[in-house]
Structure formats: structure tokens, C-alpha cells
PDB file of N, CA and C in Angstrom:
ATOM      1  N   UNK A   1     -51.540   4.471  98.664  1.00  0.00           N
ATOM      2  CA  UNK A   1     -51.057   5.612  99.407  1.00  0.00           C
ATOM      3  C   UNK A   1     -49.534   5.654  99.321  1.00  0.00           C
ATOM      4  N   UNK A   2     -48.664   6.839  98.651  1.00  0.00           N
ATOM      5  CA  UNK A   2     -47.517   6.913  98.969  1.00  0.00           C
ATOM      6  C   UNK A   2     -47.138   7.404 100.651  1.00  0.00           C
ATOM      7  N   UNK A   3     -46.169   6.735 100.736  1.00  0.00           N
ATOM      8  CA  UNK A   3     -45.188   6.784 101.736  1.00  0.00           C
ATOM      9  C   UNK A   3     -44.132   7.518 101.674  1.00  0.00           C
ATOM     10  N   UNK A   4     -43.533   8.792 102.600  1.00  0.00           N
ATOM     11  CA  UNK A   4     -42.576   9.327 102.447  1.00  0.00           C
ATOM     12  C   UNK A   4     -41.915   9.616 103.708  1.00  0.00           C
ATOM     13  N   UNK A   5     -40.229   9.404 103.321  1.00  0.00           N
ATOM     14  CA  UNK A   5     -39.618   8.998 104.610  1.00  0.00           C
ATOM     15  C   UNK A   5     -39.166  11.179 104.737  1.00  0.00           C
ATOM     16  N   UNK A   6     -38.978  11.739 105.408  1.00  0.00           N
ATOM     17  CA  UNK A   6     -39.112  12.741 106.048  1.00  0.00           C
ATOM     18  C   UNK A   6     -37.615  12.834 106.863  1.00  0.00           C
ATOM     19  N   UNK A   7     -36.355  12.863 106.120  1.00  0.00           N
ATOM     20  CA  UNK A   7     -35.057  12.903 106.378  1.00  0.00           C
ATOM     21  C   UNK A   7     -34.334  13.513 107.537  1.00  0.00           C
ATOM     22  N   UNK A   8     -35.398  14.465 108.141  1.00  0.00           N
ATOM     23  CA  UNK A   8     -35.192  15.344 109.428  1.00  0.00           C
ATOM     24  C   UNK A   8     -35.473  14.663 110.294  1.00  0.00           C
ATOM     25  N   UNK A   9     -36.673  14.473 110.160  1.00  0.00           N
ATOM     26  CA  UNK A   9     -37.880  13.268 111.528  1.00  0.00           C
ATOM     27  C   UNK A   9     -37.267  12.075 111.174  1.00  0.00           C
ATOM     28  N   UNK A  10     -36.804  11.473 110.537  1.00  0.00           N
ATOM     29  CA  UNK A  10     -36.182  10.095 110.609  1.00  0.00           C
ATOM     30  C   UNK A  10     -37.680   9.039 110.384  1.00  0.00           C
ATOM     31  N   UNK A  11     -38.787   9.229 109.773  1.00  0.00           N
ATOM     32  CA  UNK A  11     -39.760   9.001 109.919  1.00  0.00           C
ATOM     33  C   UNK A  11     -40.426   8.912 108.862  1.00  0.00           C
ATOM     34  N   UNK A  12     -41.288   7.440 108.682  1.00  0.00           N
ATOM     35  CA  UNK A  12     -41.581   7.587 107.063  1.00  0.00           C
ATOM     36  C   UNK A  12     -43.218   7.378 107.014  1.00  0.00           C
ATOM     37  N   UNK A  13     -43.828   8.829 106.245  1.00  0.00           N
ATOM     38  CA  UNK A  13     -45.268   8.739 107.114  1.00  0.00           C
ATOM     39  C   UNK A  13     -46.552   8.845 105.566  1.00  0.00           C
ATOM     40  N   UNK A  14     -47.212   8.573 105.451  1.00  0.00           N
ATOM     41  CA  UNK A  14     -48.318   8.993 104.474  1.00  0.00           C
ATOM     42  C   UNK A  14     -48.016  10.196 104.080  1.00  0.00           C
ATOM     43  N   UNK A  15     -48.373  10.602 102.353  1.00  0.00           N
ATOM     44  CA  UNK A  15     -48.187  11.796 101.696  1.00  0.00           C
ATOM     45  C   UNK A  15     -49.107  12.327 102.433  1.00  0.00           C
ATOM     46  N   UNK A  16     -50.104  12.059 102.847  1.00  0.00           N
ATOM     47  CA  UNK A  16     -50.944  13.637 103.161  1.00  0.00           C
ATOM     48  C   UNK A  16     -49.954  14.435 104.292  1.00  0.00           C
ATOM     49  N   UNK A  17     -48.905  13.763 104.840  1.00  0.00           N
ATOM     50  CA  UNK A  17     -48.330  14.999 106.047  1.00  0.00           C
ATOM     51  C   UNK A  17     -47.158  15.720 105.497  1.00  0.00           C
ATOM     52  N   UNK A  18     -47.277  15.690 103.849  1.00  0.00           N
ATOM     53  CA  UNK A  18     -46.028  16.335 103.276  1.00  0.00           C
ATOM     54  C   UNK A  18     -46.963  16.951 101.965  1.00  0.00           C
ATOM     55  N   UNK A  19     -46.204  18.224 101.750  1.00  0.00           N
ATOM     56  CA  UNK A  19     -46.187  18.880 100.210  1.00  0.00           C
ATOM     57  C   UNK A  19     -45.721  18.900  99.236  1.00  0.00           C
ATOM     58  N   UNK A  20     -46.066  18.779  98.303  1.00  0.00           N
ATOM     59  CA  UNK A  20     -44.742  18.873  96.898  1.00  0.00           C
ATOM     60  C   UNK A  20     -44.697  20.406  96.489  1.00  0.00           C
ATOM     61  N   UNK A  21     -43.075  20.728  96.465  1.00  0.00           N
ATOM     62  CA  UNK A  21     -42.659  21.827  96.185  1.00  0.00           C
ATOM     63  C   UNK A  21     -41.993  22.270  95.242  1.00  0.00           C
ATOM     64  N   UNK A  22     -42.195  21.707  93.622  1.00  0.00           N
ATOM     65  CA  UNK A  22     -41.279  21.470  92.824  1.00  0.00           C
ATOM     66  C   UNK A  22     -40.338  20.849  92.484  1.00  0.00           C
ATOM     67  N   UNK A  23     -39.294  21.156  91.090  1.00  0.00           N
ATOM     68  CA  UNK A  23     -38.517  20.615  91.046  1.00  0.00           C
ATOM     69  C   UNK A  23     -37.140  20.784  92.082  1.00  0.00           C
ATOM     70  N   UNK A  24     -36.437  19.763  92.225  1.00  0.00           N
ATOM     71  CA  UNK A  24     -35.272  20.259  93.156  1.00  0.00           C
ATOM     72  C   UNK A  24     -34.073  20.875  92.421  1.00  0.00           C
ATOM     73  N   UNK A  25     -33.143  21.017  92.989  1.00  0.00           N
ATOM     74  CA  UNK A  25     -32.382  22.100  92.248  1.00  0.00           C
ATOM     75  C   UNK A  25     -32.094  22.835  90.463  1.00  0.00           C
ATOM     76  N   UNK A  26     -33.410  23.836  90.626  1.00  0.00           N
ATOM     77  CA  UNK A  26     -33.617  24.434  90.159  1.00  0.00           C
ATOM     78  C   UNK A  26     -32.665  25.968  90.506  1.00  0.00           C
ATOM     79  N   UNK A  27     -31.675  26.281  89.684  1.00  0.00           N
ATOM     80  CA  UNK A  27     -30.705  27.284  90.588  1.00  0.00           C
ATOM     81  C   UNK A  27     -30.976  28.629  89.460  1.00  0.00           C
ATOM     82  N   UNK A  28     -31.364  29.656  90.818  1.00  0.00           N
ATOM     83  CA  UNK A  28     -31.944  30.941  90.600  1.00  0.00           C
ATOM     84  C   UNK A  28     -31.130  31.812  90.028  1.00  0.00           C
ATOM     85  N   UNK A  29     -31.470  32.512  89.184  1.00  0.00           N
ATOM     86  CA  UNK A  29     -30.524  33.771  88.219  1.00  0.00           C
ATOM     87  C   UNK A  29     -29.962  34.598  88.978  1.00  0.00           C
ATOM     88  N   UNK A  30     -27.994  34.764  89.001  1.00  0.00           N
ATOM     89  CA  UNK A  30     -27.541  35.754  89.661  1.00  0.00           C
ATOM     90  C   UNK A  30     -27.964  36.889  90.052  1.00  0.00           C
ATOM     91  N   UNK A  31     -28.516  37.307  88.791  1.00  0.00           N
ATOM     92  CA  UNK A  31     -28.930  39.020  88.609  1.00  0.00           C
ATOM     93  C   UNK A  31     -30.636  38.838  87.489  1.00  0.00           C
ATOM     94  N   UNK A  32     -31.553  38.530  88.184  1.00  0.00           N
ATOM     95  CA  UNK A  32     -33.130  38.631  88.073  1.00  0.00           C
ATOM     96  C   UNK A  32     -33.060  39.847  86.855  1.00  0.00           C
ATOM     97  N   UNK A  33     -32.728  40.791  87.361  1.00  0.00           N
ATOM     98  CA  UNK A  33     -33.005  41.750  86.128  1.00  0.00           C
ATOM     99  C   UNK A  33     -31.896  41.982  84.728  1.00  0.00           C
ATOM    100  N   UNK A  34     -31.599  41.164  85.230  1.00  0.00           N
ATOM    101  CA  UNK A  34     -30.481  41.193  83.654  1.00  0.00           C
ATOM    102  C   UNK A  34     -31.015  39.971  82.846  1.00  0.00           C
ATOM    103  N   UNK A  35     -32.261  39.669  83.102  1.00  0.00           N
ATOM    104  CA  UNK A  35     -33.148  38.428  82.510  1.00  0.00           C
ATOM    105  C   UNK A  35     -33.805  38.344  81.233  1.00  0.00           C
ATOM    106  N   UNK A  36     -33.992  38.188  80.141  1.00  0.00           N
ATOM    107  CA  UNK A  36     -35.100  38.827  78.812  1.00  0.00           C
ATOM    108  C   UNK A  36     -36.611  38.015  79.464  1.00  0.00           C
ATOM    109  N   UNK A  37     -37.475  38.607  79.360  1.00  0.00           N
ATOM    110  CA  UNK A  37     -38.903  38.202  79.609  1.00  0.00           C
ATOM    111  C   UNK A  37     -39.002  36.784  79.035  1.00  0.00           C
ATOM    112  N   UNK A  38     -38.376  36.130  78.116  1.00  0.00           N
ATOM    113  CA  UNK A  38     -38.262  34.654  77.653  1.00  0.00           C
ATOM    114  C   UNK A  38     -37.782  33.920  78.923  1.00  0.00           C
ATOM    115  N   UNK A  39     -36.106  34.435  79.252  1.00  0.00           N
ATOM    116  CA  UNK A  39     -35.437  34.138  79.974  1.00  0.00           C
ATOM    117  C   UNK A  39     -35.883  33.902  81.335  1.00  0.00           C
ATOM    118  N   UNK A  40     -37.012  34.857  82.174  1.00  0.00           N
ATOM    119  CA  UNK A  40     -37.531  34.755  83.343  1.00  0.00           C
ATOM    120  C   UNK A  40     -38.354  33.424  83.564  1.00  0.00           C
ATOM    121  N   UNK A  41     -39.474  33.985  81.786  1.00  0.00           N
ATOM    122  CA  UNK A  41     -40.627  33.177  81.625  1.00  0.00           C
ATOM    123  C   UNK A  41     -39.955  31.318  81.502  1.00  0.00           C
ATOM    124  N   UNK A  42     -38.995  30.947  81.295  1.00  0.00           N
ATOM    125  CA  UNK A  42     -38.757  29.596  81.395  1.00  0.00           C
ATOM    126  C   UNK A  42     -37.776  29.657  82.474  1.00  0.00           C
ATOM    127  N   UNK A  43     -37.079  30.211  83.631  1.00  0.00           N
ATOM    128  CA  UNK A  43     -36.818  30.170  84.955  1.00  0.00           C
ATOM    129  C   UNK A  43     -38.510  29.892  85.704  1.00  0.00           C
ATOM    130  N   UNK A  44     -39.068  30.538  85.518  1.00  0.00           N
ATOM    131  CA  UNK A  44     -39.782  30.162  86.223  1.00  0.00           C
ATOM    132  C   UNK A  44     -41.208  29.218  86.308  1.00  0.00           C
ATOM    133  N   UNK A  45     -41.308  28.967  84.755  1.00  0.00           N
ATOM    134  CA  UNK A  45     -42.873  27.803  84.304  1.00  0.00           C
ATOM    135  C   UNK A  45     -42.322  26.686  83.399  1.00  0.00           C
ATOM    136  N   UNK A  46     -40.792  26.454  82.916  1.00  0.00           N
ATOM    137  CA  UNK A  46     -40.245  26.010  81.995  1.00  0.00           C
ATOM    138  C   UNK A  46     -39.106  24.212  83.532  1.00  0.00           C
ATOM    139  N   UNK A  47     -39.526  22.908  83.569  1.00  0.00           N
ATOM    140  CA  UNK A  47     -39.329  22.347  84.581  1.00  0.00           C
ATOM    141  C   UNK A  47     -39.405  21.365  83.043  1.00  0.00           C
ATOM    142  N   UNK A  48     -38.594  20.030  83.847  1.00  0.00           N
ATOM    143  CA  UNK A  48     -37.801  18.918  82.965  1.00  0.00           C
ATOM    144  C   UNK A  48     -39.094  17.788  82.751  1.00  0.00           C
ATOM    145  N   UNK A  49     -39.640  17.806  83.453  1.00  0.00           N
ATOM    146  CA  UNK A  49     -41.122  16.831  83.680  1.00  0.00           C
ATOM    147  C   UNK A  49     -40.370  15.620  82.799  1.00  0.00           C
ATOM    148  N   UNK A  50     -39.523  14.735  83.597  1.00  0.00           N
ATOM    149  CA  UNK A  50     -39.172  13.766  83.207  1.00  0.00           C
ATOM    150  C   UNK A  50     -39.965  12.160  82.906  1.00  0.00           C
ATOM    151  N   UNK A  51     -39.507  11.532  82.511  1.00  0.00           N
ATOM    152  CA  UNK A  51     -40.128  10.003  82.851  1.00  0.00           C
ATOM    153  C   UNK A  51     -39.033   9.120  83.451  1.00  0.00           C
ATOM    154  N   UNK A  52     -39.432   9.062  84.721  1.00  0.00           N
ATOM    155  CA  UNK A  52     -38.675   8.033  85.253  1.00  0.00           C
ATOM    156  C   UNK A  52     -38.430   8.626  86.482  1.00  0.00           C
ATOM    157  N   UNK A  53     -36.523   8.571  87.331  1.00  0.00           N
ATOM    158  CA  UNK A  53     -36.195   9.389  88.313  1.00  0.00           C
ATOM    159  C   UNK A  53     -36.636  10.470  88.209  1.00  0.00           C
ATOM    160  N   UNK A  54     -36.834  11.560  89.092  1.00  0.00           N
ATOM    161  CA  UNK A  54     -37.028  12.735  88.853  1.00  0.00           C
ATOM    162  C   UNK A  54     -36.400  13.797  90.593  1.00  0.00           C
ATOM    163  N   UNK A  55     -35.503  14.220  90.318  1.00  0.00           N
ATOM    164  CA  UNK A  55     -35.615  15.104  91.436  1.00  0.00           C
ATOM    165  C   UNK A  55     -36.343  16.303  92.069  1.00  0.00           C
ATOM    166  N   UNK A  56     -37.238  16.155  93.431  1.00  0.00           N
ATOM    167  CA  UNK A  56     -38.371  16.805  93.450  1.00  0.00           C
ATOM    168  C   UNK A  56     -37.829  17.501  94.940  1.00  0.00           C
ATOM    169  N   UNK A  57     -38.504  18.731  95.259  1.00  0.00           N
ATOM    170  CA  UNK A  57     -38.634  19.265  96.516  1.00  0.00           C
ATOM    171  C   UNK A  57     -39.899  19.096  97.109  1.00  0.00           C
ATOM    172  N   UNK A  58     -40.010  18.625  99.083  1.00  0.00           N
ATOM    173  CA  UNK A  58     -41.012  18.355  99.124  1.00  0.00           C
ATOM    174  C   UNK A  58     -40.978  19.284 100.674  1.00  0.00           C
ATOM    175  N   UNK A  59     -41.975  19.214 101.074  1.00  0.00           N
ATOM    176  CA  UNK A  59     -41.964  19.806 102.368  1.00  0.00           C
ATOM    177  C   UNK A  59     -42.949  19.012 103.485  1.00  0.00           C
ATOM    178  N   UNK A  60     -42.276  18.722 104.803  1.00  0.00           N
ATOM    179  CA  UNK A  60     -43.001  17.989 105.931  1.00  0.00           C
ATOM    180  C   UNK A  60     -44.109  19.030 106.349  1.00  0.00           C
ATOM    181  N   UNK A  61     -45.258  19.180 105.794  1.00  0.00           N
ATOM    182  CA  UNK A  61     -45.725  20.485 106.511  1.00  0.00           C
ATOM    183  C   UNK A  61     -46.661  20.230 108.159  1.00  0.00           C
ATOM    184  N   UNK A  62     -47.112  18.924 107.990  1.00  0.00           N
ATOM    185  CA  UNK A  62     -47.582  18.384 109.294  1.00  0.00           C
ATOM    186  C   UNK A  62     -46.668  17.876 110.052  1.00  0.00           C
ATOM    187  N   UNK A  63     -45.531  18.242 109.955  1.00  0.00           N
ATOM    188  CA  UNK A  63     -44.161  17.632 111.078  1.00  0.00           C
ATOM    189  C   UNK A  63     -43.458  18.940 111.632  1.00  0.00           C
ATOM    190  N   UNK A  64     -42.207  18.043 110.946  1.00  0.00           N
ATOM    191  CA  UNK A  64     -40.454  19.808 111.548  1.00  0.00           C
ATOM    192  C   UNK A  64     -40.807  21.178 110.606  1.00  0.00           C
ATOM    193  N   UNK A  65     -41.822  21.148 109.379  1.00  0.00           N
ATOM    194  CA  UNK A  65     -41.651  22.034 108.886  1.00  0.00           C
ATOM    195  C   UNK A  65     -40.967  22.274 107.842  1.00  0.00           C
ATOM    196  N   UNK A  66     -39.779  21.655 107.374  1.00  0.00           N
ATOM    197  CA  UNK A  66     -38.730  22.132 106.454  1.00  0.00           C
ATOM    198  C   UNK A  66     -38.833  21.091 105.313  1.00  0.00           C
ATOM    199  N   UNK A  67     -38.194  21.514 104.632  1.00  0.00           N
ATOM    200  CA  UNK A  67     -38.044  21.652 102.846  1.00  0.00           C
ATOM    201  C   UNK A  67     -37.132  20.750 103.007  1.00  0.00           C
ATOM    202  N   UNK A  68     -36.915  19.372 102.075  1.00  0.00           N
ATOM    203  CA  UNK A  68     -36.192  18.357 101.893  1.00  0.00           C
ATOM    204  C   UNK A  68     -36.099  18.246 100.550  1.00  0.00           C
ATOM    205  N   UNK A  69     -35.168  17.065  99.766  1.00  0.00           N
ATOM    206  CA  UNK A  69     -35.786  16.594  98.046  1.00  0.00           C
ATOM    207  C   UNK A  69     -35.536  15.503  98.421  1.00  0.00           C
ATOM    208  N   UNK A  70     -36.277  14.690  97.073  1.00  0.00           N
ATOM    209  CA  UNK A  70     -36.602  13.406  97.031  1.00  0.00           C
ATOM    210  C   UNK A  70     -36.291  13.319  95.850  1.00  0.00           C
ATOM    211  N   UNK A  71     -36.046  11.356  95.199  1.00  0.00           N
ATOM    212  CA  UNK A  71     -35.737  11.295  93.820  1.00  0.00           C
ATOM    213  C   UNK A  71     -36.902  10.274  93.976  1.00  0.00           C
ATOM    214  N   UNK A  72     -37.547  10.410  93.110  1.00  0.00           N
ATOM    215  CA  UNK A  72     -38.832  10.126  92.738  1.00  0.00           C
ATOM    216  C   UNK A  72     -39.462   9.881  91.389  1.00  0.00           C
ATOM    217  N   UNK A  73     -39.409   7.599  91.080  1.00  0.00           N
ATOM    218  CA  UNK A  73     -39.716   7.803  89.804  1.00  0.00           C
ATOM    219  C   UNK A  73     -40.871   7.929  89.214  1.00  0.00           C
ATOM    220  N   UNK A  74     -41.209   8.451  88.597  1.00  0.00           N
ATOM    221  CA  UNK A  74     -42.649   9.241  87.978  1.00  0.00           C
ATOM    222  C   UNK A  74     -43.499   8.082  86.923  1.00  0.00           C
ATOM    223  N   UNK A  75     -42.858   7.321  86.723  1.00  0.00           N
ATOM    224  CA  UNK A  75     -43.463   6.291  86.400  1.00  0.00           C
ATOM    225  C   UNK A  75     -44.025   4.884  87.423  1.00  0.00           C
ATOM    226  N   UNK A  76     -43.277   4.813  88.290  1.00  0.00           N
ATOM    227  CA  UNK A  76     -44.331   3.891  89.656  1.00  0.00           C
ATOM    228  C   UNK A  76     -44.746   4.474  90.463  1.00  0.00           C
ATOM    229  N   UNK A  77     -44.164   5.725  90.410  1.00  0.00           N
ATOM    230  CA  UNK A  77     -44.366   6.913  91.399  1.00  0.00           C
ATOM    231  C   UNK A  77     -44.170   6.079  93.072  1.00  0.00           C
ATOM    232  N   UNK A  78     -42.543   5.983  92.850  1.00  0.00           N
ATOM    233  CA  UNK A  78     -42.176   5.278  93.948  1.00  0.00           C
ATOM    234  C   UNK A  78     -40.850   6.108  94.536  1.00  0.00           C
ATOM    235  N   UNK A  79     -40.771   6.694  95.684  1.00  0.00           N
ATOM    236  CA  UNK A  79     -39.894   7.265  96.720  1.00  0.00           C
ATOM    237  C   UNK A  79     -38.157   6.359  96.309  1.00  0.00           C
ATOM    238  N   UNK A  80     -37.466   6.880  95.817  1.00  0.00           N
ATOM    239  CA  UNK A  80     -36.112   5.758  95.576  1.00  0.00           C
ATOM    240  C   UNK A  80     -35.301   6.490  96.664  1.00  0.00           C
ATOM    241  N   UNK A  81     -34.985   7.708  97.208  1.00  0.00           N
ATOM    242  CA  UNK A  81     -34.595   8.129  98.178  1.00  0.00           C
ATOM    243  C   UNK A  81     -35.001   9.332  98.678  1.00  0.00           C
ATOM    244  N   UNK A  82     -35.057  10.025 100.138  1.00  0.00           N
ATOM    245  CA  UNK A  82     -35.434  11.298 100.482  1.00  0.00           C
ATOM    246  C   UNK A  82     -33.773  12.034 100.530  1.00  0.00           C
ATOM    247  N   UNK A  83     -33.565  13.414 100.837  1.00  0.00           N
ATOM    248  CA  UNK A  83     -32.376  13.597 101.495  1.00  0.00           C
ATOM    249  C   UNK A  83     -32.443  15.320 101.944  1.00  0.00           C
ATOM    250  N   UNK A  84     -31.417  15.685 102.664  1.00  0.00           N
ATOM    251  CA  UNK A  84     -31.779  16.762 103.218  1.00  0.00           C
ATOM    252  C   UNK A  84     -31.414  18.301 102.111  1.00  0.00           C
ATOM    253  N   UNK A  85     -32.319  19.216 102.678  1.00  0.00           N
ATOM    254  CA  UNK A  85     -31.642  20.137 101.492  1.00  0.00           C
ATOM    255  C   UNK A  85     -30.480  20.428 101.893  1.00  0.00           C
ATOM    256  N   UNK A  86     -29.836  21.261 100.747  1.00  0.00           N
ATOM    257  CA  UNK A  86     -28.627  21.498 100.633  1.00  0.00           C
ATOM    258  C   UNK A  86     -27.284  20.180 100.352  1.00  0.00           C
ATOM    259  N   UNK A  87     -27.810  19.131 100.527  1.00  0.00           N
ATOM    260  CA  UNK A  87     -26.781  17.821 100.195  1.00  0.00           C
ATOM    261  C   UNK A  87     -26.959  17.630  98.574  1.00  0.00           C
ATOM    262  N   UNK A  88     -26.072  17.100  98.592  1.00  0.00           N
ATOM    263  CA  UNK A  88     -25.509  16.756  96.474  1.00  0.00           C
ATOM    264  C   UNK A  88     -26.734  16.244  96.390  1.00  0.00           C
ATOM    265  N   UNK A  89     -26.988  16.089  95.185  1.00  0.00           N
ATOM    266  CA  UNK A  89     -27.805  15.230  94.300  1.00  0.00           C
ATOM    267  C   UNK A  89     -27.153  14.123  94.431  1.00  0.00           C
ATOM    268  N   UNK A  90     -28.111  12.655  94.685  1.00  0.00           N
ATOM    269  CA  UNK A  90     -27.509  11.442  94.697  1.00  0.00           C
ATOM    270  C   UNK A  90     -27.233  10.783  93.240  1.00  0.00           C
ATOM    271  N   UNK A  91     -26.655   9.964  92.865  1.00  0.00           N
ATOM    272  CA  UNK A  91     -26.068   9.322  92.035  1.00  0.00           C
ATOM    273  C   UNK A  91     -27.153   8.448  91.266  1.00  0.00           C
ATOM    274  N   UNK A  92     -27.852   8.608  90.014  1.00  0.00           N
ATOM    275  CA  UNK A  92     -29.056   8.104  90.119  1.00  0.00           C
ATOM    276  C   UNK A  92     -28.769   6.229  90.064  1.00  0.00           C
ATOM    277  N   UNK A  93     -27.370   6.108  88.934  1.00  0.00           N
ATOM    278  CA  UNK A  93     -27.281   4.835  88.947  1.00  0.00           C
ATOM    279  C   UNK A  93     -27.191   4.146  90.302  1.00  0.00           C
ATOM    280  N   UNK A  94     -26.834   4.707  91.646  1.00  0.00           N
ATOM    281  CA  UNK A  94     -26.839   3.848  92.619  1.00  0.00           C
ATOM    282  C   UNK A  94     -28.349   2.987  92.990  1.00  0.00           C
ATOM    283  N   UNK A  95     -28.900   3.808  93.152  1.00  0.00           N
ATOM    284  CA  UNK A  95     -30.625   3.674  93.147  1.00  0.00           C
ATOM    285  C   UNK A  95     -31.206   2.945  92.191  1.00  0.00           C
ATOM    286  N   UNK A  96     -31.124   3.103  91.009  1.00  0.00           N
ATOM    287  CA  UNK A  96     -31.803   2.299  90.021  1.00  0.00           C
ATOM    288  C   UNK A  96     -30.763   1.139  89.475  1.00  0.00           C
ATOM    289  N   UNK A  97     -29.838   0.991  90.120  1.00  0.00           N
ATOM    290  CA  UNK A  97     -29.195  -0.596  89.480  1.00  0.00           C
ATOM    291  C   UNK A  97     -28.664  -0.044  88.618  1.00  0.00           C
ATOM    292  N   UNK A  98     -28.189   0.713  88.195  1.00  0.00           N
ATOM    293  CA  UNK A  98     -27.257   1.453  86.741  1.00  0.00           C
ATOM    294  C   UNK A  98     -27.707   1.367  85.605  1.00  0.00           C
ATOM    295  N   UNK A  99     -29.202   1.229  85.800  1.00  0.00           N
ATOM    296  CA  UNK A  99     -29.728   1.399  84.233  1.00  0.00           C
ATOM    297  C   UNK A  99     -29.965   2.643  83.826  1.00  0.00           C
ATOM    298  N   UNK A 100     -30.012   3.699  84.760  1.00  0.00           N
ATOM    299  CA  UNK A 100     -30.132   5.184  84.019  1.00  0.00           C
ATOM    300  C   UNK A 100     -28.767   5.882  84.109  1.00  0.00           C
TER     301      UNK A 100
END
């Protein structure tokens, strides 16, 4: 069972009381219609599906409700940190010992 700490609630509880909501900062097109149908079509189904860290959006939906990200490596599929939205992206070498 993953464990996820929930950065609002201060609280680190079983995945079933959270959602996964994609990738995390994924940043949306100024102007949507000045887009080519390629251009939309990989804004919106086109995601990094990494191996290893990965920055993800998740949501507490059995708690506060709100939208957080997590860095999350996809290969132990192990929680390396939660944090609140809108804060930087963390530093991945801090987390992984500076091997990435």
C-alpha cells in the first residue's frame, strides 16, 4: 500500500484517500486558439512518462479537498516528497542523493 503525506493536512494516509491528477506543471497555452490541432493534440495527451522521479499532481479527495504535487519515483513507486501547489518544483538532486 502506498502512503501519501497530504501537505495541507500535515498527514500521511493510504492512497485510497487521494487521486492522481496528472502530470504537475504542465503550463497551459496563452492563447488556446492560436493552437494547430497537433499543437492542442500534444498539450493535452502528449505527458513525459518518465523512469524514475517524476513530478505528479495529486488530490486529497477524502480529506481538505485540494490539489497538491508530489515527486514520485516510478520505478519503486515511492513518495520522495509531497508539496503544496503553486510552490517551485523541488530540486531533484536534493532527494535522490545527486544522482539525477
Amino acid at each position: 500500500m502506498l502512503l501519501v503525506h497530504c501537505p495541507y493536512c500535515e498527514e500521511t494516509l493510504p492512497e485510497l484517500e487521494f487521486a492522481y491528477a496528472g502530470e504537475a506543471h504542465i503550463a497551459r497555452p496563452v492563447n488556446p486558439s492560436d493552437q494547430t490541432d497537433d499543437q492542442w493534440r500534444d498539450f493535452l495527451f502528449m505527458r513525459s512518462n518518465v523512469k524514475g522521479p517524476h513530478y505528479e499532481r495529486w488530490r486529497h479527495i477524502h480529506g481538505c479537498g485540494r490539489f497538491f504535487n508530489a515527486v514520485r519515483d516510478t520505478v519503486s513507486d515511492r513518495f520522495l516528497t509531497t508539496y503544496k501547489a503553486g510552490a517551485p518544483r523541488p530540486d531533484l538532486s536534493t532527494l535522490t542523493g545527486g544522482d539525477k
